[in-house]
PDB file of N, CA and C in Angstrom:
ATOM      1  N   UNK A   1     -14.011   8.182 -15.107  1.00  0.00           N
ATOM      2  CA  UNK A   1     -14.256   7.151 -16.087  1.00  0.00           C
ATOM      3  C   UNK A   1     -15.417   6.279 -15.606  1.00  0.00           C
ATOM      4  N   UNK A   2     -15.985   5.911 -16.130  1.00  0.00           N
ATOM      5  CA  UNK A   2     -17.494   4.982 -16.001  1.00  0.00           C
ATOM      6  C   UNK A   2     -17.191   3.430 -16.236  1.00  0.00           C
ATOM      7  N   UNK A   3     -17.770   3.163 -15.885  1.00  0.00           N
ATOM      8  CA  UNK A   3     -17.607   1.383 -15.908  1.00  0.00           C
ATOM      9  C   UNK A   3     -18.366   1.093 -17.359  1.00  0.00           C
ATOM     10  N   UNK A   4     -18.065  -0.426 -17.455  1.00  0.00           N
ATOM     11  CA  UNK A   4     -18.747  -0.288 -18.757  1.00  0.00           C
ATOM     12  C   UNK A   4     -20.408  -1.155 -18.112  1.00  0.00           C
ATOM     13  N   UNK A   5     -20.670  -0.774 -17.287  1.00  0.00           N
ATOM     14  CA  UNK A   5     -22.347  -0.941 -16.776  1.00  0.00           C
ATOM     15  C   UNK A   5     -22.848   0.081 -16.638  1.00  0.00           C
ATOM     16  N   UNK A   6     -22.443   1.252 -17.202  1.00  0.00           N
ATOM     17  CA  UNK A   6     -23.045   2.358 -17.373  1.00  0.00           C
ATOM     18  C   UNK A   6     -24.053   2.112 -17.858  1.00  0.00           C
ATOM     19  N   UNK A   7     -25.202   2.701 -17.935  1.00  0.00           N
ATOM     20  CA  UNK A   7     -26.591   2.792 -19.055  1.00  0.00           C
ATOM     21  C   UNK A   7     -26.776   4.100 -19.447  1.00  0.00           C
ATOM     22  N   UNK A   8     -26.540   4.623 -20.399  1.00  0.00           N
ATOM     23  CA  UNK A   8     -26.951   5.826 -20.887  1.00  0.00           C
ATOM     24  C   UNK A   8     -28.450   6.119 -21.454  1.00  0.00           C
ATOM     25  N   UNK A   9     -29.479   6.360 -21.168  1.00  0.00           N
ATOM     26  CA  UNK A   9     -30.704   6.434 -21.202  1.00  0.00           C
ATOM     27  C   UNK A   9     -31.410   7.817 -21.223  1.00  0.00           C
ATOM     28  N   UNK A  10     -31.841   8.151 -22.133  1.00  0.00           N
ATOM     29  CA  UNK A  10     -32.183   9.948 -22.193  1.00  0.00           C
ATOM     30  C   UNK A  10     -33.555   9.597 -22.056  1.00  0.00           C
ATOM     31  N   UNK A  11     -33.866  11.172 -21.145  1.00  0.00           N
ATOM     32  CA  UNK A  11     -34.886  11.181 -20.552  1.00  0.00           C
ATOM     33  C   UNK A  11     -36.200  12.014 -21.099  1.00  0.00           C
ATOM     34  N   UNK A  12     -36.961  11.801 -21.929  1.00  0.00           N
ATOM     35  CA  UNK A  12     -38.118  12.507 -22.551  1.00  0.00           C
ATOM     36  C   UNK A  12     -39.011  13.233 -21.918  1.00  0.00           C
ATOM     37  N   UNK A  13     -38.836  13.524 -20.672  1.00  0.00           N
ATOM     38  CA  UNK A  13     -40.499  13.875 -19.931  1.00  0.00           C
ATOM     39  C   UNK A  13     -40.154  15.256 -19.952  1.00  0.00           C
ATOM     40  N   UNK A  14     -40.756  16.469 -19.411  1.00  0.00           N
ATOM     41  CA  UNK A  14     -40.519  17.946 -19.091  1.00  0.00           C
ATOM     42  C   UNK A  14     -42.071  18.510 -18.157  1.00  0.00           C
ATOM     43  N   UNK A  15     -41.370  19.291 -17.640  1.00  0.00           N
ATOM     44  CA  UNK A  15     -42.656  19.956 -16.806  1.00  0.00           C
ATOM     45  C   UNK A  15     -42.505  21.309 -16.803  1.00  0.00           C
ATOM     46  N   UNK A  16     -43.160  22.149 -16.917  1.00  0.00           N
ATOM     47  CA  UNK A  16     -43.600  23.453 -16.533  1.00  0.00           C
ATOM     48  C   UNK A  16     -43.181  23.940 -15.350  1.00  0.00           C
ATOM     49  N   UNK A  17     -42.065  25.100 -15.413  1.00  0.00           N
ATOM     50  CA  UNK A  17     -41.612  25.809 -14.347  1.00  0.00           C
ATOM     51  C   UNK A  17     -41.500  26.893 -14.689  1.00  0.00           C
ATOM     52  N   UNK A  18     -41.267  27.749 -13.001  1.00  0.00           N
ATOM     53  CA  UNK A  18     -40.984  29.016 -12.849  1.00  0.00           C
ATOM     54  C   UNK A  18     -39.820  29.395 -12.194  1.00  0.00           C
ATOM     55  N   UNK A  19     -39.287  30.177 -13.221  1.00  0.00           N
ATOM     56  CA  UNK A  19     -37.622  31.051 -12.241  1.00  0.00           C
ATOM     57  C   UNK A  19     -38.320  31.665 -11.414  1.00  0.00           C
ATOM     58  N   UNK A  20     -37.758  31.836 -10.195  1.00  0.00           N
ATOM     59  CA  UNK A  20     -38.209  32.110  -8.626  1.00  0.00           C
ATOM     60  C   UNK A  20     -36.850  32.889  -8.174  1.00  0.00           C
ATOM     61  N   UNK A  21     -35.780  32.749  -8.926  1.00  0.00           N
ATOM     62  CA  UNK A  21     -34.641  33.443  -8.256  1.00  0.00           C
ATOM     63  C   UNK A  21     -33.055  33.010  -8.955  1.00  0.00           C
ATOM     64  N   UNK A  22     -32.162  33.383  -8.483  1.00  0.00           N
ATOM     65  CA  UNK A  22     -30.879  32.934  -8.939  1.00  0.00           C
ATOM     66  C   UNK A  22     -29.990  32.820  -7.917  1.00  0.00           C
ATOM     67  N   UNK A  23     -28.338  32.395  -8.175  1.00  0.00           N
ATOM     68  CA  UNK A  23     -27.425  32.445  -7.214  1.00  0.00           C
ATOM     69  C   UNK A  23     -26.538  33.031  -7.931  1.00  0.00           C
ATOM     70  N   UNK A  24     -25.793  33.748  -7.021  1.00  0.00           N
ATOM     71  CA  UNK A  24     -24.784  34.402  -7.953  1.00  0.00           C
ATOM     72  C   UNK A  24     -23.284  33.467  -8.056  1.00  0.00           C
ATOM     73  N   UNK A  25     -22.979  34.047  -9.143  1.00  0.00           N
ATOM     74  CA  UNK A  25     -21.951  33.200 -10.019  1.00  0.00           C
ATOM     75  C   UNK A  25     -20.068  33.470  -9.142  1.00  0.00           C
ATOM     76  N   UNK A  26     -19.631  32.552  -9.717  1.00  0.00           N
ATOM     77  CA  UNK A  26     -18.177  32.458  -8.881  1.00  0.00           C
ATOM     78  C   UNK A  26     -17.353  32.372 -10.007  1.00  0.00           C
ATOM     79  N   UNK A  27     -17.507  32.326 -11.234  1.00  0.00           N
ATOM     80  CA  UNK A  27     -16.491  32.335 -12.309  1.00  0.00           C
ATOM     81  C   UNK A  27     -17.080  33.246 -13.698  1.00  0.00           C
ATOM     82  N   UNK A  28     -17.944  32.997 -14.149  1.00  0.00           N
ATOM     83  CA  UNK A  28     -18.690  33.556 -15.290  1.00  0.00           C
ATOM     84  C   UNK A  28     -19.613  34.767 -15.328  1.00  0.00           C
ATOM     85  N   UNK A  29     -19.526  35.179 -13.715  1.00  0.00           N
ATOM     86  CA  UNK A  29     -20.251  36.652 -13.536  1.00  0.00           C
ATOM     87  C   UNK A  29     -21.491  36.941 -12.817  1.00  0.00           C
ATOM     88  N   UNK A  30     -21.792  37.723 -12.604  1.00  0.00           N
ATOM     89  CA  UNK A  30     -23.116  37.740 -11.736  1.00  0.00           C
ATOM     90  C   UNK A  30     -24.219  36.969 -11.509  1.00  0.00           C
ATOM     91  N   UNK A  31     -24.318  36.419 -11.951  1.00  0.00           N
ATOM     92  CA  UNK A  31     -25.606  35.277 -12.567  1.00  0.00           C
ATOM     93  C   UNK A  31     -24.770  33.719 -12.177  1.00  0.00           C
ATOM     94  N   UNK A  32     -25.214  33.117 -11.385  1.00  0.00           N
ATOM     95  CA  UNK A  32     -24.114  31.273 -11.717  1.00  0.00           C
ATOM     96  C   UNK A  32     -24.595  30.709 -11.952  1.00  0.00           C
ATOM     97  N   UNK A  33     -26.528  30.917 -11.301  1.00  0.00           N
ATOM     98  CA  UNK A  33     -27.586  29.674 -12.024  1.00  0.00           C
ATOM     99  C   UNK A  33     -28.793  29.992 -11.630  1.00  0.00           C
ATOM    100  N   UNK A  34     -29.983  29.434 -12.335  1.00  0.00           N
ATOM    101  CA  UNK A  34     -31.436  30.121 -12.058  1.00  0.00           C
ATOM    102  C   UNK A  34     -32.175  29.368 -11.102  1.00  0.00           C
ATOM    103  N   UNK A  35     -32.837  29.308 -10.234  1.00  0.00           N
ATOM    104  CA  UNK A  35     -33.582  28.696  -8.918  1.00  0.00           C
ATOM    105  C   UNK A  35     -34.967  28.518 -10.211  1.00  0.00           C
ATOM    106  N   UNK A  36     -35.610  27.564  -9.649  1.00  0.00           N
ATOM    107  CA  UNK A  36     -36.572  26.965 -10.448  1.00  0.00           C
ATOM    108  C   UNK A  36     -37.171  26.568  -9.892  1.00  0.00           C
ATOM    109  N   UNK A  37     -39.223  26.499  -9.448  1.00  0.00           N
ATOM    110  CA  UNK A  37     -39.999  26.028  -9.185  1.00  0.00           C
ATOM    111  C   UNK A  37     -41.100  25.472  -9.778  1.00  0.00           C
ATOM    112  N   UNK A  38     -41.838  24.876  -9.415  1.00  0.00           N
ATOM    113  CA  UNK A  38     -43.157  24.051 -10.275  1.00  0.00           C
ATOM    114  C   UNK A  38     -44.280  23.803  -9.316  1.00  0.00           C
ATOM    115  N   UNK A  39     -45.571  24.092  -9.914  1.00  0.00           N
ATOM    116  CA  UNK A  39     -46.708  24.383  -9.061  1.00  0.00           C
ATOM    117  C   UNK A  39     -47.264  22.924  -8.568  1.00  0.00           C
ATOM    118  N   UNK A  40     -47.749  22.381  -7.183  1.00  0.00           N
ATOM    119  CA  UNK A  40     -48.163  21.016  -7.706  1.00  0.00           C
ATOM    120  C   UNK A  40     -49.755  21.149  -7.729  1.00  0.00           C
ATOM    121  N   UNK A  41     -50.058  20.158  -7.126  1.00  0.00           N
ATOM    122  CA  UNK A  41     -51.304  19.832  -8.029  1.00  0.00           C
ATOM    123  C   UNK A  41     -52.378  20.851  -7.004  1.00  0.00           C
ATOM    124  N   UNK A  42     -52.061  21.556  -6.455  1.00  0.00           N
ATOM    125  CA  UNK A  42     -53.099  22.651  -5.536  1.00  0.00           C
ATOM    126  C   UNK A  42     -52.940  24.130  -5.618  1.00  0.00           C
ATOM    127  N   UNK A  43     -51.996  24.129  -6.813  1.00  0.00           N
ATOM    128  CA  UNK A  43     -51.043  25.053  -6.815  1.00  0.00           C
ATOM    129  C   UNK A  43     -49.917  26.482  -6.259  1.00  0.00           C
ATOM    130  N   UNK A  44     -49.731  25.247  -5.140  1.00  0.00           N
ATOM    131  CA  UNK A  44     -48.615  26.279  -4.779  1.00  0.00           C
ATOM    132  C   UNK A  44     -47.029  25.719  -5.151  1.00  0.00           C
ATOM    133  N   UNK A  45     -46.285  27.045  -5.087  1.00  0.00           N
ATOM    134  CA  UNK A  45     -45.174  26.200  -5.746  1.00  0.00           C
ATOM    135  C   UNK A  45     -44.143  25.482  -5.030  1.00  0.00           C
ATOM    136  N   UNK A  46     -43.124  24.943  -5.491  1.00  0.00           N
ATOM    137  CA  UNK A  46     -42.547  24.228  -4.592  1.00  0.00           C
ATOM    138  C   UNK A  46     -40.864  24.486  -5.646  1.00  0.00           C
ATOM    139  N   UNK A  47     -40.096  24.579  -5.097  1.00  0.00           N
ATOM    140  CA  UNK A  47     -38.694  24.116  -5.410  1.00  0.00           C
ATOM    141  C   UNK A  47     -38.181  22.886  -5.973  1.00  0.00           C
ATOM    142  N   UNK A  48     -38.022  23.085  -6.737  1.00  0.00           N
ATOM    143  CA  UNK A  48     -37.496  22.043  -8.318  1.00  0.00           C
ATOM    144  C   UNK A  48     -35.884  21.744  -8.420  1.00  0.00           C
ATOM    145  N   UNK A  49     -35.302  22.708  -8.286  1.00  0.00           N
ATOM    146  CA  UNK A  49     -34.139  22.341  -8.306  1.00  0.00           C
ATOM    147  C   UNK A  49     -32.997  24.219  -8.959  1.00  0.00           C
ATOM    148  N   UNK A  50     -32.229  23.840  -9.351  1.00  0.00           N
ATOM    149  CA  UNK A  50     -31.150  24.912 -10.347  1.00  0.00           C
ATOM    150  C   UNK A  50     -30.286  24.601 -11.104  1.00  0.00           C
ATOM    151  N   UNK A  51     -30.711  25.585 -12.199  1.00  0.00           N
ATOM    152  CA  UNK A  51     -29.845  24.944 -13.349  1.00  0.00           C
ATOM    153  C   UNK A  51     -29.114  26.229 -14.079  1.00  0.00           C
ATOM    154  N   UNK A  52     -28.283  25.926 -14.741  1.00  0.00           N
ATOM    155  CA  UNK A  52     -27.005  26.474 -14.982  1.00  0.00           C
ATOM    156  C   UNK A  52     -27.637  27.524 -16.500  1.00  0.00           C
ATOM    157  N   UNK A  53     -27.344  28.762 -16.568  1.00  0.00           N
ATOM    158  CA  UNK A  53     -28.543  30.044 -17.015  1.00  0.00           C
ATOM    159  C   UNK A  53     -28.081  29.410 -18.618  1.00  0.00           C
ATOM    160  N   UNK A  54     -26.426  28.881 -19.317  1.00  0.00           N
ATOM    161  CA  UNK A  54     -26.068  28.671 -20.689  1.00  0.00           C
ATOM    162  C   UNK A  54     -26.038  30.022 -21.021  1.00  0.00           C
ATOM    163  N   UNK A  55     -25.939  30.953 -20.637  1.00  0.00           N
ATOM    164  CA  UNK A  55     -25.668  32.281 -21.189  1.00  0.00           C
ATOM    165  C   UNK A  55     -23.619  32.622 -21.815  1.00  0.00           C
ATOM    166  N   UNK A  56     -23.526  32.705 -22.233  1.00  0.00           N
ATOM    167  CA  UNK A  56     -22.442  33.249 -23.254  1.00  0.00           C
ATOM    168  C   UNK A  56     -21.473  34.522 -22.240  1.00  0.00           C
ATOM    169  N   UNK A  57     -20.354  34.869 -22.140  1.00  0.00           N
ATOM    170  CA  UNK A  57     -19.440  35.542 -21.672  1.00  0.00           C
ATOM    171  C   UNK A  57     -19.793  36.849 -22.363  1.00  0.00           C
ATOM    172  N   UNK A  58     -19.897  36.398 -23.393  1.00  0.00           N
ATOM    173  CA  UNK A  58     -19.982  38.070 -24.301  1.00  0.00           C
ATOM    174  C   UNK A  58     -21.656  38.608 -23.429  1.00  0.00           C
ATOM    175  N   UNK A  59     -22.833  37.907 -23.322  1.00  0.00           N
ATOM    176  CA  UNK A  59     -24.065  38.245 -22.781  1.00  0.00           C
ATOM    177  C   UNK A  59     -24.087  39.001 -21.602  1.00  0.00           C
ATOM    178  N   UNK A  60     -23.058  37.920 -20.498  1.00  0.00           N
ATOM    179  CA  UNK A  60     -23.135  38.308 -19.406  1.00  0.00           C
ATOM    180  C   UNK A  60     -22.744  39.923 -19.458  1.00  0.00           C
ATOM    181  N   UNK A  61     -21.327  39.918 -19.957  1.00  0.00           N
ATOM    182  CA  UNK A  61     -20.737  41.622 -19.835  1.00  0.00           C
ATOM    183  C   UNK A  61     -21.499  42.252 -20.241  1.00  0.00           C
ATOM    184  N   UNK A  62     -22.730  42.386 -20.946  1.00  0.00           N
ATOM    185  CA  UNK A  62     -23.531  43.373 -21.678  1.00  0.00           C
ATOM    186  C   UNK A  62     -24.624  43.087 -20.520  1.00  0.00           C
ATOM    187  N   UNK A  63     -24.652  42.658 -19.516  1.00  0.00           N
ATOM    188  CA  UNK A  63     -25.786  42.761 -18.874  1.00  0.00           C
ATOM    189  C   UNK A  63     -25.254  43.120 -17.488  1.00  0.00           C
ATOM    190  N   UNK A  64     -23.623  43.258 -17.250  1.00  0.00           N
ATOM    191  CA  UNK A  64     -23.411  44.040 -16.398  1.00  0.00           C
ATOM    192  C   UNK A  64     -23.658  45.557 -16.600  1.00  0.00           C
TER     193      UNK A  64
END
């Protein structure tokens, strides 16, 4: 539960990345989330973070 000093504030910006890799999954199947990088300003890339693929149960089994 959140306090009520929460601030809920959505965030508009986005940048340009590249999947670089994945981790494999522990409940939903081979896949658990995509590794993500972004070039900086000399361009080499660097590690961004991982985020979760939103792929569907029915997807995954068809891509086993």
């Amino acid at each position: 539960m959140r306090s009520r000093s929460w601030i809920n504030v959505p965030i508009n910006q986005f940048q340009e990345g590249n999947v670089i890799g994945w981790r494999p999954g522990e409940r939903a199947g081979p896949i658990g989330s995509l590794l993500l990088a972004a070039h900086d300003t000399v361009g080499l890339p660097h590690f961004t973070g991982a985020v979760g693929t939103g792929v569907a149960q029915a997807m995954i089994t068809q891509l086993k």
